[in-house]
PDB file of N, CA and C in Angstrom:
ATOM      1  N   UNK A   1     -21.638  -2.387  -6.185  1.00  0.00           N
ATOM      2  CA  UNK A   1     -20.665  -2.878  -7.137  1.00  0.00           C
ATOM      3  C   UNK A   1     -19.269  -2.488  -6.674  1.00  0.00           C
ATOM      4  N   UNK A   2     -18.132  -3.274  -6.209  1.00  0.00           N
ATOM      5  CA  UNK A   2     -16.981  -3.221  -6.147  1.00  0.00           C
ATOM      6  C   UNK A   2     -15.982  -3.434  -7.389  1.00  0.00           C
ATOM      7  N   UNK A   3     -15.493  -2.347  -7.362  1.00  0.00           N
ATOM      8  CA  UNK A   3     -14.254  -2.308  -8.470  1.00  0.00           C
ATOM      9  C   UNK A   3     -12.856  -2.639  -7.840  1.00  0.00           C
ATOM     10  N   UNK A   4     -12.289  -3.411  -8.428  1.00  0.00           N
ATOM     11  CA  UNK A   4     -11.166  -3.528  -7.952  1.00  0.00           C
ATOM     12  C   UNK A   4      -9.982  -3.460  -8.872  1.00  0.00           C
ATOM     13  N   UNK A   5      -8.805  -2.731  -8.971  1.00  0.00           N
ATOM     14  CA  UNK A   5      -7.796  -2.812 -10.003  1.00  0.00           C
ATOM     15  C   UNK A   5      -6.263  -3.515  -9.521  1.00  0.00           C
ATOM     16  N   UNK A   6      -6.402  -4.218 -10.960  1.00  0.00           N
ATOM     17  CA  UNK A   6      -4.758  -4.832 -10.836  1.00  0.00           C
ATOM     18  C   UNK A   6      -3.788  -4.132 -10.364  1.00  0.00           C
ATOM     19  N   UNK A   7      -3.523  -2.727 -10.787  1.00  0.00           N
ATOM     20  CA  UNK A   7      -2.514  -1.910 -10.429  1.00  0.00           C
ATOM     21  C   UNK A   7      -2.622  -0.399 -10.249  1.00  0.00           C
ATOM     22  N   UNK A   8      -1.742  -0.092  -9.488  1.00  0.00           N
ATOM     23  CA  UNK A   8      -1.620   1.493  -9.367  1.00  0.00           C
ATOM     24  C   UNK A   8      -2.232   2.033 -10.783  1.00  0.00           C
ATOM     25  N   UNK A   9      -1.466   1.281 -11.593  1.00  0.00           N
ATOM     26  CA  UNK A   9      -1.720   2.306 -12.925  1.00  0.00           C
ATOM     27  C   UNK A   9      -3.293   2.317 -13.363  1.00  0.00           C
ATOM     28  N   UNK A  10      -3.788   0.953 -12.978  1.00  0.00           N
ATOM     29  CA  UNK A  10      -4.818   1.185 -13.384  1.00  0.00           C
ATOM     30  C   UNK A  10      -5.652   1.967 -12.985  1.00  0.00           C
ATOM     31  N   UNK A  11      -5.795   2.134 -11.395  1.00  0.00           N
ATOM     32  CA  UNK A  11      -6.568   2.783 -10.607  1.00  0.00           C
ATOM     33  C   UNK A  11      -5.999   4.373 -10.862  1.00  0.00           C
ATOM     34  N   UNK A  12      -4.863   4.448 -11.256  1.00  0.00           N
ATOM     35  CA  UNK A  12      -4.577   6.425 -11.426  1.00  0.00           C
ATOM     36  C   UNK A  12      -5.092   6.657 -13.052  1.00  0.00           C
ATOM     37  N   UNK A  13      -5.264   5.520 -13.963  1.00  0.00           N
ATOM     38  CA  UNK A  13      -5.967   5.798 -15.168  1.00  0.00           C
ATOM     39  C   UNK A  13      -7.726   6.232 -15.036  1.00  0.00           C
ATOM     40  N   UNK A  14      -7.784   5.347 -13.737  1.00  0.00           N
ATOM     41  CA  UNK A  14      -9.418   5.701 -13.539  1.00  0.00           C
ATOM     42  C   UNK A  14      -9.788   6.677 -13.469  1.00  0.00           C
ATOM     43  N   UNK A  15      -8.962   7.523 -12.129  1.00  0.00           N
ATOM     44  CA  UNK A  15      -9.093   8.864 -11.561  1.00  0.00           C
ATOM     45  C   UNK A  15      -8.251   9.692 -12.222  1.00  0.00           C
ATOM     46  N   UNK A  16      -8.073   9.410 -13.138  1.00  0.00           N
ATOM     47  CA  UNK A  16      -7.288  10.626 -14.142  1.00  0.00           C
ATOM     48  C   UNK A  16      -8.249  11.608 -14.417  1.00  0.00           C
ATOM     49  N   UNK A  17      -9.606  11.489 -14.982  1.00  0.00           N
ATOM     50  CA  UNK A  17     -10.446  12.623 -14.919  1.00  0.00           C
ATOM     51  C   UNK A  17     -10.892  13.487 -13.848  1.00  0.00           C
ATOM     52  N   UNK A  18     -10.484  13.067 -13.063  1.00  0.00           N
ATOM     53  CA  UNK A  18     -10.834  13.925 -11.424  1.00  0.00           C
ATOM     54  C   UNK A  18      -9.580  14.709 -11.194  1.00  0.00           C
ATOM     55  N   UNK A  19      -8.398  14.033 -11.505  1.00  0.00           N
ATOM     56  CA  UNK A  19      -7.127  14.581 -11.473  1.00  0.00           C
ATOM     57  C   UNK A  19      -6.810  15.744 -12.765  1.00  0.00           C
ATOM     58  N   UNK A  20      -7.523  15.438 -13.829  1.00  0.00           N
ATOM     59  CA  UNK A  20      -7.547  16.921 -14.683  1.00  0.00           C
ATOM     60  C   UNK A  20      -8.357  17.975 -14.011  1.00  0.00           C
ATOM     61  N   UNK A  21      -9.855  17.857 -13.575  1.00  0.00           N
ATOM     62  CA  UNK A  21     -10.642  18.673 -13.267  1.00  0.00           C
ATOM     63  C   UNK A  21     -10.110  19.455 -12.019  1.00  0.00           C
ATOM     64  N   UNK A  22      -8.819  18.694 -10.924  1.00  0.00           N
ATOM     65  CA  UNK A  22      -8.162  19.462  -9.826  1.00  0.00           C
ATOM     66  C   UNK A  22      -7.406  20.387 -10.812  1.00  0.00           C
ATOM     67  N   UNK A  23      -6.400  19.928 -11.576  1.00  0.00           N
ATOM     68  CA  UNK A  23      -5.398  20.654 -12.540  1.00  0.00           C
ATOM     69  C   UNK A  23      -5.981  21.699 -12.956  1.00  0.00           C
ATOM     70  N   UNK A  24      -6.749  21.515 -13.709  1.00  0.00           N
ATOM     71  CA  UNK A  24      -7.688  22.915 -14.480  1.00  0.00           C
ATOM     72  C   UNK A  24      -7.976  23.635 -13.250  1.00  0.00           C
ATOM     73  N   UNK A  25      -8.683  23.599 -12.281  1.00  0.00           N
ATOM     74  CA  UNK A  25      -9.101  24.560 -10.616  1.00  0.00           C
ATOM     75  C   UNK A  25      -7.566  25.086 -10.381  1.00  0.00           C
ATOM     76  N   UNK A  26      -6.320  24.154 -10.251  1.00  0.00           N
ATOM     77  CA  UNK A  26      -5.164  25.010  -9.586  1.00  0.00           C
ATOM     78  C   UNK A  26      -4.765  25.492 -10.722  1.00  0.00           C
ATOM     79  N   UNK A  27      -4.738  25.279 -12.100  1.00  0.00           N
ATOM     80  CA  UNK A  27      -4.490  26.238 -12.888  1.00  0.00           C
ATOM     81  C   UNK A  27      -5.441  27.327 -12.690  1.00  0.00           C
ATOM     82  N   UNK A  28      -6.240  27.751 -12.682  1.00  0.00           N
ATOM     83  CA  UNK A  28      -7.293  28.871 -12.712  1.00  0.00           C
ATOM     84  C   UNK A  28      -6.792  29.866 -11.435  1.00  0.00           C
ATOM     85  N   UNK A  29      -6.069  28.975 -10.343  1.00  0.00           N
ATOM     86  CA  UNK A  29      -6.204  29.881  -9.221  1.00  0.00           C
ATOM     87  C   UNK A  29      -4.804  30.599  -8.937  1.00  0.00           C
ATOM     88  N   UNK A  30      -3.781  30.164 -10.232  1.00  0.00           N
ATOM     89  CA  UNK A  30      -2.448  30.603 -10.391  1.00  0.00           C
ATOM     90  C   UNK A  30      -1.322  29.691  -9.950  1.00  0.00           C
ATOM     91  N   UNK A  31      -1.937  28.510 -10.075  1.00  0.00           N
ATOM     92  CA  UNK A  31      -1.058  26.883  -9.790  1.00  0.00           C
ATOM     93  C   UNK A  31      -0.331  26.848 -10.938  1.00  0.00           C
ATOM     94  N   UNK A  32      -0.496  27.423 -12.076  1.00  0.00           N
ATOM     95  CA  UNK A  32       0.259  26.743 -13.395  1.00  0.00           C
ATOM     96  C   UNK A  32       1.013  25.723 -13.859  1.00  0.00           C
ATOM     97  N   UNK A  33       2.166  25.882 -12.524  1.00  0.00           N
ATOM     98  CA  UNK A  33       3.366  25.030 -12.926  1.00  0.00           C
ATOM     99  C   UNK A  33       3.004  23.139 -12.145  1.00  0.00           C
ATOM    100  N   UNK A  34       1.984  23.367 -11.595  1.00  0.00           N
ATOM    101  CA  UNK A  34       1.920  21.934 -11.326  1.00  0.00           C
ATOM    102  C   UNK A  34       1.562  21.212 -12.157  1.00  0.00           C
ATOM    103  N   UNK A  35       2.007  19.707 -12.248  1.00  0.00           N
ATOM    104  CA  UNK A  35       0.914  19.333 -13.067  1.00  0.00           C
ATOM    105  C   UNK A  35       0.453  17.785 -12.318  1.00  0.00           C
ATOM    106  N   UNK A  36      -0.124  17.411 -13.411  1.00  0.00           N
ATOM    107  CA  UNK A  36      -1.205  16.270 -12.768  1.00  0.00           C
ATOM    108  C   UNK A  36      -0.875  15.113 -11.840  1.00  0.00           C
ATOM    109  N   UNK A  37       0.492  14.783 -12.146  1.00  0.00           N
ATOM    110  CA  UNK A  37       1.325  14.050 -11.281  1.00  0.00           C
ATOM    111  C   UNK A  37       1.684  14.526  -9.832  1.00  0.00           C
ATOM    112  N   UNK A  38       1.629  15.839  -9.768  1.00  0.00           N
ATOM    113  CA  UNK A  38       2.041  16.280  -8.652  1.00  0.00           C
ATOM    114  C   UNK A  38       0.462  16.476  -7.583  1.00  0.00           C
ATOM    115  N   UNK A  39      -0.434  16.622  -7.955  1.00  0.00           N
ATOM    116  CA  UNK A  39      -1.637  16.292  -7.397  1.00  0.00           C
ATOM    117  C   UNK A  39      -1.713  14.763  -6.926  1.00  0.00           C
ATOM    118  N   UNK A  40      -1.867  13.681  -7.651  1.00  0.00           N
ATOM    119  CA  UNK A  40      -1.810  12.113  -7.872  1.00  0.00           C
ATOM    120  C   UNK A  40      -0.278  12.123  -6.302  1.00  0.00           C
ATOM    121  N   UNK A  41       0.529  12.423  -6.721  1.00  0.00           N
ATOM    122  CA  UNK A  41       1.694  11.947  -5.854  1.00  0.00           C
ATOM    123  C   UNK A  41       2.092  12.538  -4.555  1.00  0.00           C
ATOM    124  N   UNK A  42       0.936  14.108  -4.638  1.00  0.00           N
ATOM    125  CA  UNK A  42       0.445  14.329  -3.066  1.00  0.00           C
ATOM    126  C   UNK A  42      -0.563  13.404  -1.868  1.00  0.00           C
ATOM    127  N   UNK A  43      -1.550  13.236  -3.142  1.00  0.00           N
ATOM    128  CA  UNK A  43      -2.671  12.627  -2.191  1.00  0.00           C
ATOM    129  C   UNK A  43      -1.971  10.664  -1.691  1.00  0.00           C
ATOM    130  N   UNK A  44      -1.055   9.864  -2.961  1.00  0.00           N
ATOM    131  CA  UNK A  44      -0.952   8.684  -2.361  1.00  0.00           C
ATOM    132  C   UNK A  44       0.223   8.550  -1.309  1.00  0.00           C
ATOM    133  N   UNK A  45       0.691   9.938  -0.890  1.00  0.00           N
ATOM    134  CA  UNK A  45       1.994  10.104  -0.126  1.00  0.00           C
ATOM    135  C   UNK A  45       1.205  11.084   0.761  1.00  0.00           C
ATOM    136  N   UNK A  46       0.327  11.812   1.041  1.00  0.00           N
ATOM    137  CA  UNK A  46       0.047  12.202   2.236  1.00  0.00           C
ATOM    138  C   UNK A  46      -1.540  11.959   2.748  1.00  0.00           C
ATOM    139  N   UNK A  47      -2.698  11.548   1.860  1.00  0.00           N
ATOM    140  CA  UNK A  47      -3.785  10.902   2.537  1.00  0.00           C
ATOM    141  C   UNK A  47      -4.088   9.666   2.230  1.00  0.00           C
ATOM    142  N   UNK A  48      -3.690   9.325   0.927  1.00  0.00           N
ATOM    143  CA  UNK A  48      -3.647   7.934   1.069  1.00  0.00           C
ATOM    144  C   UNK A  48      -2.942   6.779   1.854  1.00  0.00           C
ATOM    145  N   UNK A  49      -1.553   7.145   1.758  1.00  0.00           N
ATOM    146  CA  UNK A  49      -0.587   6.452   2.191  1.00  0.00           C
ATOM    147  C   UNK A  49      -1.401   5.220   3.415  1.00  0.00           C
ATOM    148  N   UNK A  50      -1.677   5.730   4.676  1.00  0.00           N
ATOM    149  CA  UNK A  50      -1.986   4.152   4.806  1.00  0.00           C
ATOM    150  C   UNK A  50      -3.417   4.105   5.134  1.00  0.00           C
ATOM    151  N   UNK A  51      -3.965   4.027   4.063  1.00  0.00           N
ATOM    152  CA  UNK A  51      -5.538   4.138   3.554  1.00  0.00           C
ATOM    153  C   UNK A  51      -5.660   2.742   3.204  1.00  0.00           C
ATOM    154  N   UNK A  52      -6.613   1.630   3.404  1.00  0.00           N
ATOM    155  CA  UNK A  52      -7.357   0.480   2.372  1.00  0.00           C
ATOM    156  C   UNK A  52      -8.455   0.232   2.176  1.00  0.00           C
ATOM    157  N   UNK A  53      -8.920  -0.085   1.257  1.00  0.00           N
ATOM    158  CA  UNK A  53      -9.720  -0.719   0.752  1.00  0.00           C
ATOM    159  C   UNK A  53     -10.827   0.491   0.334  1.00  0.00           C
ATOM    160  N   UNK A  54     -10.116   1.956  -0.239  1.00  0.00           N
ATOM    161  CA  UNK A  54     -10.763   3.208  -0.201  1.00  0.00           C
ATOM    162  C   UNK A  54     -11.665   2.675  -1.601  1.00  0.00           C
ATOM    163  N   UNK A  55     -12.899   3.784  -1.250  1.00  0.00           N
ATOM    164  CA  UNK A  55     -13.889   3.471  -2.633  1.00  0.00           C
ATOM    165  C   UNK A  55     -13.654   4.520  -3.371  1.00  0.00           C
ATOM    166  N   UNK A  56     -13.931   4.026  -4.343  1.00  0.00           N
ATOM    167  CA  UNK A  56     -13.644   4.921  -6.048  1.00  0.00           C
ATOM    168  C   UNK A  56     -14.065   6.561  -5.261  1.00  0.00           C
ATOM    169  N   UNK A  57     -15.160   6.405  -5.463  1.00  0.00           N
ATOM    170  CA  UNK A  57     -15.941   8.015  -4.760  1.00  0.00           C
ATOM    171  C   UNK A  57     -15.194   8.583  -3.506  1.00  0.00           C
ATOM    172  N   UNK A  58     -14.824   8.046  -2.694  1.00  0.00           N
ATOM    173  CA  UNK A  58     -13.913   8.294  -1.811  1.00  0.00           C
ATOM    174  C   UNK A  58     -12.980   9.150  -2.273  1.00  0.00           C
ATOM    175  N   UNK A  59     -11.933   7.984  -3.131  1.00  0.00           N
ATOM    176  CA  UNK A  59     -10.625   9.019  -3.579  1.00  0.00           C
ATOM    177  C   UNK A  59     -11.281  10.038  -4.503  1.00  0.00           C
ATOM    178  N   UNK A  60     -12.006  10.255  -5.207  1.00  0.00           N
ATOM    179  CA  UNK A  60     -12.324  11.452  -6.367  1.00  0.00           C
ATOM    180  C   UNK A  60     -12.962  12.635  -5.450  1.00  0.00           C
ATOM    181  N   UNK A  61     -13.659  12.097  -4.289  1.00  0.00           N
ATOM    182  CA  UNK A  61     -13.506  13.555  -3.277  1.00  0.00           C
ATOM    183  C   UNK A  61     -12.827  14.041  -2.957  1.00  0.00           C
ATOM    184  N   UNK A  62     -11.683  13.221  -2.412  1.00  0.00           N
ATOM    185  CA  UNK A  62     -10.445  13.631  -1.788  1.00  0.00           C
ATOM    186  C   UNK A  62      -9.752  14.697  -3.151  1.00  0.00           C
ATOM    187  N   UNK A  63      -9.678  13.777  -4.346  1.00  0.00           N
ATOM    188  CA  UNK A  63      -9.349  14.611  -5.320  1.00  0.00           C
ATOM    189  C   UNK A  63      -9.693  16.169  -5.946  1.00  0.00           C
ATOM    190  N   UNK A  64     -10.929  16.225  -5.505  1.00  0.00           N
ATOM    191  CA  UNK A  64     -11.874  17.648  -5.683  1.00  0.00           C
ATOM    192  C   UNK A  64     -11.623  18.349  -4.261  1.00  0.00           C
ATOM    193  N   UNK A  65     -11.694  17.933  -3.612  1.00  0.00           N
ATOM    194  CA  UNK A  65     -11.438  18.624  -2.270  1.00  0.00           C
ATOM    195  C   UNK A  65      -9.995  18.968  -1.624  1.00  0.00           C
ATOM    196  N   UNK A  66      -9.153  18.191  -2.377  1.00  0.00           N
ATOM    197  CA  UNK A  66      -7.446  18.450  -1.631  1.00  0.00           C
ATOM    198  C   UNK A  66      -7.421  20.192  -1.612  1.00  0.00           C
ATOM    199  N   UNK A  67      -6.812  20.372  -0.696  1.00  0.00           N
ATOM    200  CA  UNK A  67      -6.576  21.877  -0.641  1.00  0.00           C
ATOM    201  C   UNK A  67      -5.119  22.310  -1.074  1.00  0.00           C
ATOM    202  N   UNK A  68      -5.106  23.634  -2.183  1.00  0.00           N
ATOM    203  CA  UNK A  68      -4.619  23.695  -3.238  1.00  0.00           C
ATOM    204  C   UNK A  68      -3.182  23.625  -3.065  1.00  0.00           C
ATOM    205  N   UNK A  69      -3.612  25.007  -1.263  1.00  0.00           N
ATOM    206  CA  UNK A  69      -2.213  25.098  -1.107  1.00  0.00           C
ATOM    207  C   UNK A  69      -0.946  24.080  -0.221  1.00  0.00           C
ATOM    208  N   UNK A  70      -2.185  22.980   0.360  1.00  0.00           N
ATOM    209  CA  UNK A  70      -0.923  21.908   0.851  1.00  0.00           C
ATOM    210  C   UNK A  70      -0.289  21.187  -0.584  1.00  0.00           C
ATOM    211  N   UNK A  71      -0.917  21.403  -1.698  1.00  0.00           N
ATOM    212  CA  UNK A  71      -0.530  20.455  -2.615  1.00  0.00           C
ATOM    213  C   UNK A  71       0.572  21.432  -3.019  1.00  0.00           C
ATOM    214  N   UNK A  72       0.566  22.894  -3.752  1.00  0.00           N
ATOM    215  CA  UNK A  72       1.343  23.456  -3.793  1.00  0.00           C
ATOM    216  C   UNK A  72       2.621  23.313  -2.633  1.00  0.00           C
ATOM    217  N   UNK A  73       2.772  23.721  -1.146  1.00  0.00           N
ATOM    218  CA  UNK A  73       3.416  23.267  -0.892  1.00  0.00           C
ATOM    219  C   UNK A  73       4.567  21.527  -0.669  1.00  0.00           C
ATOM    220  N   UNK A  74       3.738  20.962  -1.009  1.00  0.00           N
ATOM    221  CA  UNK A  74       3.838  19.423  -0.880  1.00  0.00           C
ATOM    222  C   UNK A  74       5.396  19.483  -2.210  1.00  0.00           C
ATOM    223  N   UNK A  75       4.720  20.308  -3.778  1.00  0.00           N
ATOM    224  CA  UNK A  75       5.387  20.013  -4.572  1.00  0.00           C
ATOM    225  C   UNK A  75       6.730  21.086  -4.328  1.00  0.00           C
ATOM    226  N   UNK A  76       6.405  21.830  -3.738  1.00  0.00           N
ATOM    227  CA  UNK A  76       7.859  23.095  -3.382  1.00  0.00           C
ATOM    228  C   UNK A  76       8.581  22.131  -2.368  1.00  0.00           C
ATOM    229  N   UNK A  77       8.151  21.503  -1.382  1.00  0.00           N
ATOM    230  CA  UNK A  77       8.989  20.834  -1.303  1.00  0.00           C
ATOM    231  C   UNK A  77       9.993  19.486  -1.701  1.00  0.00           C
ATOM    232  N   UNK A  78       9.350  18.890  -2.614  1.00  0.00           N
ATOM    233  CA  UNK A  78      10.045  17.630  -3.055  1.00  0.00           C
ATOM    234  C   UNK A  78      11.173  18.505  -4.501  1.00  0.00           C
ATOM    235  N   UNK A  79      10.307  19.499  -4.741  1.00  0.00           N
ATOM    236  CA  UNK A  79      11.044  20.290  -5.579  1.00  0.00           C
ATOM    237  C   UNK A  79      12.850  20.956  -4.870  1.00  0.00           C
ATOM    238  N   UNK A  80      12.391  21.218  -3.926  1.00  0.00           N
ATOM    239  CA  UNK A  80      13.584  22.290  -3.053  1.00  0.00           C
ATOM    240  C   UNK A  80      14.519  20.921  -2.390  1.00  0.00           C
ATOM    241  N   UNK A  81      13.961  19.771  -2.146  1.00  0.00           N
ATOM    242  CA  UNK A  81      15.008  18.446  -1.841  1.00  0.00           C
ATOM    243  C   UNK A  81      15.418  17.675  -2.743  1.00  0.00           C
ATOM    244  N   UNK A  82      14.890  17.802  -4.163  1.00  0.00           N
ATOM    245  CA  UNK A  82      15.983  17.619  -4.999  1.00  0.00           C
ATOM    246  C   UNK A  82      16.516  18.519  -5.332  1.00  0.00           C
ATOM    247  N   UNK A  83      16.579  19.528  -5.481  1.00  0.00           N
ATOM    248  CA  UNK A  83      17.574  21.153  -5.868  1.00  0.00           C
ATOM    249  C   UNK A  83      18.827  20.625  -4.400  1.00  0.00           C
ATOM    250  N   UNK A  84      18.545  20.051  -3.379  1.00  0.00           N
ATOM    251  CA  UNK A  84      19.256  20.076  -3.144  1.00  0.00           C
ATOM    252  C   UNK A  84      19.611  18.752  -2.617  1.00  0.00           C
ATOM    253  N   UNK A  85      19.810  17.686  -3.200  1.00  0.00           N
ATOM    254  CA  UNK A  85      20.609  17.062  -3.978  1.00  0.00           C
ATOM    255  C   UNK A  85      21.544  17.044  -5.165  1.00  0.00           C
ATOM    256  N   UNK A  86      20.934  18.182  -5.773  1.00  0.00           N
ATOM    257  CA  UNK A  86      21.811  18.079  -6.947  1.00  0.00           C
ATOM    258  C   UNK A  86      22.771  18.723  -6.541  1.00  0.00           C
ATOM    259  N   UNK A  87      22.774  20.215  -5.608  1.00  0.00           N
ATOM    260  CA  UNK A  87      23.507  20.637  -5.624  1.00  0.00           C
ATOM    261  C   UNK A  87      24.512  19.891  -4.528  1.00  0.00           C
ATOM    262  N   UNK A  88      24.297  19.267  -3.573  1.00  0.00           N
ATOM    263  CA  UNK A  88      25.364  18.366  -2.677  1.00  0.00           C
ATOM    264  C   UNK A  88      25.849  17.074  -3.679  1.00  0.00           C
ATOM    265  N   UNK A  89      25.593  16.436  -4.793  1.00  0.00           N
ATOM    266  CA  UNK A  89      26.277  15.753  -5.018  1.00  0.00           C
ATOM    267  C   UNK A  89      27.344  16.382  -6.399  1.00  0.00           C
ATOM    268  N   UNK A  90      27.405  17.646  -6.517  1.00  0.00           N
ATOM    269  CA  UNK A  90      28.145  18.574  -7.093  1.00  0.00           C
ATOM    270  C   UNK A  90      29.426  18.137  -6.663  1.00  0.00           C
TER     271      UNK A  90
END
């Protein structure tokens, strides 16, 4: 059975439960401040990106399996390049 979705949104509504069950693990392991978006906007910007025609089970591994601390870093950095933006367009 192939699933196929109209849109991003639909397909990140799918895997939204895989994307809590990462959240809850990096919360547990002292991730706190991430949240679910920042998991979701690691994996379609650094393993998805030029991925097609991936199967459902596919991405929800990837999702259980991302490792905690590239995601942590992933978000320190998009975090630390807008800090500094803000502060250069000061």
């Amino acid at each position: 059975m192939d699933l196929e979705f109209g849109s991003v949104e639909e397909l990140y509504q799918r895997l939204k439960p895989a994307l809590r069950s990462k959240l809850t693990e990096l919360k547990e392991v002292g991730y706190g401040y991430l949240k679910i978006e920042d998991v979701w906007n690691y994996l379609k910007e650094n393993k998805w990106r030029d991925s097609h025609n991936l199967a459902l089970s596919d991405m929800v591994s990837d999702i259980l399996n991302s490792d905690n601390e590239l995601i942590d870093a992933y978000f320190k950095d998009k975090l630390n390049a807008k800090n500094r933006r803000v502060y250069f367009d000061i």
